[in-house]
N, C-alpha and C. Protein backbone atom coordinates (compact mmCIF):
# COMPACT_ATOMS: atom_id res chain seq x y z
N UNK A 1 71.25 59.32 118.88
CA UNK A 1 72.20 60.39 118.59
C UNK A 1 73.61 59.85 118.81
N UNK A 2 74.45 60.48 117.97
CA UNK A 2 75.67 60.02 118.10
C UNK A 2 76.99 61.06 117.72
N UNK A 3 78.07 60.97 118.35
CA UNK A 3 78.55 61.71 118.15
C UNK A 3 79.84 61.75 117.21
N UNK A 4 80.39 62.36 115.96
CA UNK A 4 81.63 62.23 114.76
C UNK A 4 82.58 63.00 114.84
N UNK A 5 83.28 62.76 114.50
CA UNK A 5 84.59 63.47 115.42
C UNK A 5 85.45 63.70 113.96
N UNK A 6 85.93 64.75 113.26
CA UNK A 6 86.79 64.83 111.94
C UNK A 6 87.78 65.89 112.61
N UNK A 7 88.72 66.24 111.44
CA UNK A 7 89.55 66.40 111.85
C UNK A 7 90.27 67.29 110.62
N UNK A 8 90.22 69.08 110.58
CA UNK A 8 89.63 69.53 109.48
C UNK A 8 91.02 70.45 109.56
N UNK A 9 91.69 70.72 108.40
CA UNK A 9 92.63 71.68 108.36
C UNK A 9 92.37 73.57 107.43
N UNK A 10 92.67 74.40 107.89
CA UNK A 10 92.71 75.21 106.76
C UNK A 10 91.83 76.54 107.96
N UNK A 11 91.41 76.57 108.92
CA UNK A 11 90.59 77.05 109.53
C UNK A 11 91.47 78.10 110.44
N UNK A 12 91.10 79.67 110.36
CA UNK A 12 92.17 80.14 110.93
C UNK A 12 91.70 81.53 112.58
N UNK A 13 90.46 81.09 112.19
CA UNK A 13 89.86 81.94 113.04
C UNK A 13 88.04 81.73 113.86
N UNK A 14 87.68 82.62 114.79
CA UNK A 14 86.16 82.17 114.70
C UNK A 14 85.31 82.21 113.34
N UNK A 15 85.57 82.96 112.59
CA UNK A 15 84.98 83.29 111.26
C UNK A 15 85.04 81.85 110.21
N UNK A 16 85.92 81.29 110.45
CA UNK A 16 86.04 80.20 109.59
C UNK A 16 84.99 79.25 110.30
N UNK A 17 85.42 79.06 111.65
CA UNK A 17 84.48 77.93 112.49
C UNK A 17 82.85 78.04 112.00
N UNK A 18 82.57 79.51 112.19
CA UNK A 18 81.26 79.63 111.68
C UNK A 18 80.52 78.99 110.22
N UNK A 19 81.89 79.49 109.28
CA UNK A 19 81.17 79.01 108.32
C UNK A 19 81.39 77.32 108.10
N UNK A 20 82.18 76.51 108.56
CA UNK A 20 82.06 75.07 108.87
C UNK A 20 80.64 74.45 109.56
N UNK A 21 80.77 75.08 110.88
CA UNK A 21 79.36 75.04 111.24
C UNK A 21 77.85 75.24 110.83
N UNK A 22 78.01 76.38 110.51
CA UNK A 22 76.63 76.14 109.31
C UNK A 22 76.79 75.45 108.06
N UNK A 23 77.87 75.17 107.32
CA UNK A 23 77.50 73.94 106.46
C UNK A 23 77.06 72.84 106.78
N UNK A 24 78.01 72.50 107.66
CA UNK A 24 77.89 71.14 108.61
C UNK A 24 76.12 70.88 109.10
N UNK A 25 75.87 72.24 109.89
CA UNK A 25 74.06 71.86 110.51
C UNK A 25 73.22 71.62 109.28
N UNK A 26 73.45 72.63 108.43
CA UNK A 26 72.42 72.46 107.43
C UNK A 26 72.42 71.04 106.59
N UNK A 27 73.25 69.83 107.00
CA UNK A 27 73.31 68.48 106.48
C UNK A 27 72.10 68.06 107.06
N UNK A 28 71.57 67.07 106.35
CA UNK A 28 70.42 66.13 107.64
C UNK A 28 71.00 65.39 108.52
N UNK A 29 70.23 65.38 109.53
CA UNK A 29 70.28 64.60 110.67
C UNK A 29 71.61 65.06 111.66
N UNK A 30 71.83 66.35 111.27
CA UNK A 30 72.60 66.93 112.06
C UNK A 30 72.00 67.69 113.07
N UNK A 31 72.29 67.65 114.77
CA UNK A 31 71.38 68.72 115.11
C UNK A 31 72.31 69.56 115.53
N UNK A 32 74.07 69.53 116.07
CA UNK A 32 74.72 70.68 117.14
C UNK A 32 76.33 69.97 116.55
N UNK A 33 77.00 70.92 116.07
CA UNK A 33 78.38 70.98 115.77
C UNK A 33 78.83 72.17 116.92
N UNK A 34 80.49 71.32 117.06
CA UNK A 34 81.62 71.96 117.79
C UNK A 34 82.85 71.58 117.02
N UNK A 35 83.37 72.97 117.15
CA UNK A 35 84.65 73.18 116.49
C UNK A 35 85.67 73.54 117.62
N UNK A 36 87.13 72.76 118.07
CA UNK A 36 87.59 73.22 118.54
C UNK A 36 88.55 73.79 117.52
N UNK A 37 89.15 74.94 117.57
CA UNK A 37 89.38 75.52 116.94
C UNK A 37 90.90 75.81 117.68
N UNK A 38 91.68 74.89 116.49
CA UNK A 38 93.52 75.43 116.16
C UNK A 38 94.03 76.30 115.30
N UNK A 39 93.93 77.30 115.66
CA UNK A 39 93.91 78.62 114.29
C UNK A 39 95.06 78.46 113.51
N UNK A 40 95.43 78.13 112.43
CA UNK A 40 96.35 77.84 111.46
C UNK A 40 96.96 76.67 111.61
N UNK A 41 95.86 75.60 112.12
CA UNK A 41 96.83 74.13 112.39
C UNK A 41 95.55 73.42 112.12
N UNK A 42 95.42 71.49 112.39
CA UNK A 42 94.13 71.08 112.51
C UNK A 42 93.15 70.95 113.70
N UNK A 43 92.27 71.60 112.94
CA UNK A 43 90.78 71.60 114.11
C UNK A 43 90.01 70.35 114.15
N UNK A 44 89.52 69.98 115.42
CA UNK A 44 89.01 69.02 115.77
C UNK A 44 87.17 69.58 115.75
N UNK A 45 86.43 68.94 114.62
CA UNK A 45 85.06 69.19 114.67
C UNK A 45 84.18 67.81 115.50
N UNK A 46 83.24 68.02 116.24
CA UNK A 46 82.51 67.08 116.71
C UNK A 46 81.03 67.32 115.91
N UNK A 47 80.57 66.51 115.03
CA UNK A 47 79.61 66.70 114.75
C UNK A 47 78.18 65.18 115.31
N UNK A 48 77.08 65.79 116.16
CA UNK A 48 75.41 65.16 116.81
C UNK A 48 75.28 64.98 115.62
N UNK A 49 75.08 63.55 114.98
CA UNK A 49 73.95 63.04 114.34
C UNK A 49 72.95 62.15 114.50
N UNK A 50 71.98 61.90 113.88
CA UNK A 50 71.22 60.89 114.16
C UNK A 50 71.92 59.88 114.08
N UNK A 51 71.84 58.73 114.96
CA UNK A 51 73.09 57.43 114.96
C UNK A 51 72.37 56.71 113.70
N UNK A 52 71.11 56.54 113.53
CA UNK A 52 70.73 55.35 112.31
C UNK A 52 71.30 55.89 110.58
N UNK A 53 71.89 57.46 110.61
CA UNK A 53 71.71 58.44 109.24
C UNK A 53 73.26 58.27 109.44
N UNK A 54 74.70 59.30 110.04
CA UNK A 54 75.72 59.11 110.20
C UNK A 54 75.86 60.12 109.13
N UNK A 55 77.28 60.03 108.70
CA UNK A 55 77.95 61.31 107.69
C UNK A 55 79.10 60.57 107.30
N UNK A 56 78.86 60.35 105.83
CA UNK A 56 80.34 60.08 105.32
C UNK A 56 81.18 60.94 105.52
N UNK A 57 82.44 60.53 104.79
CA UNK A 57 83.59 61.71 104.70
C UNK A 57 83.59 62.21 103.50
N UNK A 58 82.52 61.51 102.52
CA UNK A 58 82.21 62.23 101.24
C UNK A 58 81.46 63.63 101.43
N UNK A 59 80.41 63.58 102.42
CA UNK A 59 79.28 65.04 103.20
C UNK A 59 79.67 65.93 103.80
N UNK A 60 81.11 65.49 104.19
CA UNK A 60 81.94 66.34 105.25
C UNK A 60 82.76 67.01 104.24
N UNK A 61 83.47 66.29 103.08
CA UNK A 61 84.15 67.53 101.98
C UNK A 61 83.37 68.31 101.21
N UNK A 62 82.44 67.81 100.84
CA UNK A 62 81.32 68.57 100.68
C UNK A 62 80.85 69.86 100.95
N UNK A 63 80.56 69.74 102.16
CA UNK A 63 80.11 70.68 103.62
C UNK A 63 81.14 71.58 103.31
N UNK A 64 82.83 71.00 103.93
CA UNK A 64 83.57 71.79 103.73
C UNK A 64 83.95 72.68 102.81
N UNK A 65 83.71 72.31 101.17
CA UNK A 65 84.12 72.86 100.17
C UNK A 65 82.73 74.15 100.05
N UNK A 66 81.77 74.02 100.39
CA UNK A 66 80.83 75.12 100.67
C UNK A 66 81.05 76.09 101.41
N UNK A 67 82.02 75.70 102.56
CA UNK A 67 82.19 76.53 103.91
C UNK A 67 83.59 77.23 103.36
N UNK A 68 84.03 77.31 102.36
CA UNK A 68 85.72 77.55 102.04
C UNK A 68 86.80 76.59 101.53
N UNK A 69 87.68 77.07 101.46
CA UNK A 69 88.86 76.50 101.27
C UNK A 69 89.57 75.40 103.18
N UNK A 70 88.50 74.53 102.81
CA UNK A 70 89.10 74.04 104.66
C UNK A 70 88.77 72.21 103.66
N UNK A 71 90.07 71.75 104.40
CA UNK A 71 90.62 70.49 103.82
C UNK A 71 90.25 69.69 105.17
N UNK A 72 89.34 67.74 104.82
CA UNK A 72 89.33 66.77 105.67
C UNK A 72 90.94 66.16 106.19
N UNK A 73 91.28 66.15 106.94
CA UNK A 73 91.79 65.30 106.98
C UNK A 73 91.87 63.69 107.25
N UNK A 74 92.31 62.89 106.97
CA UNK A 74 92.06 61.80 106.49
C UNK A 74 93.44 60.37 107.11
């Protein structure tokens, strides 16, 4: 297990976190996301994956563009 650390803008409340979070779990080899959460600034997500699987930053805009209008930063 290992732990990914992004760095996500556009997120303005718990309601947003949520829906990041369940995009995010429902990836494989994800088992437990944390959002710290900067309400109208950038949020710091930690996302558990399996260390041998990992997550591009291609899975993470992805994720995000499912979860809303919430931008990687990069």
């Amino acid at each position: 297990m290992t732990t990914q650390t992004f760095q996500v803008d556009g997120m303005t409340c718990g309601h947003c976190a949520g829906h990041v979070t369940t995009e995010l779990k429902a990836l494989d080899g994800v088992s437990d996301v944390r959002v710290d959460l900067v309400a109208g600034g950038t949020s710091t997500v930690h996302v558990d994956v399996d260390a041998d699987q990992g997550l591009s930053d291609e899975q993470i805009v992805a994720a995000l563009d499912e979860a809303g209008s919430y931008t990687l930063v990069r």
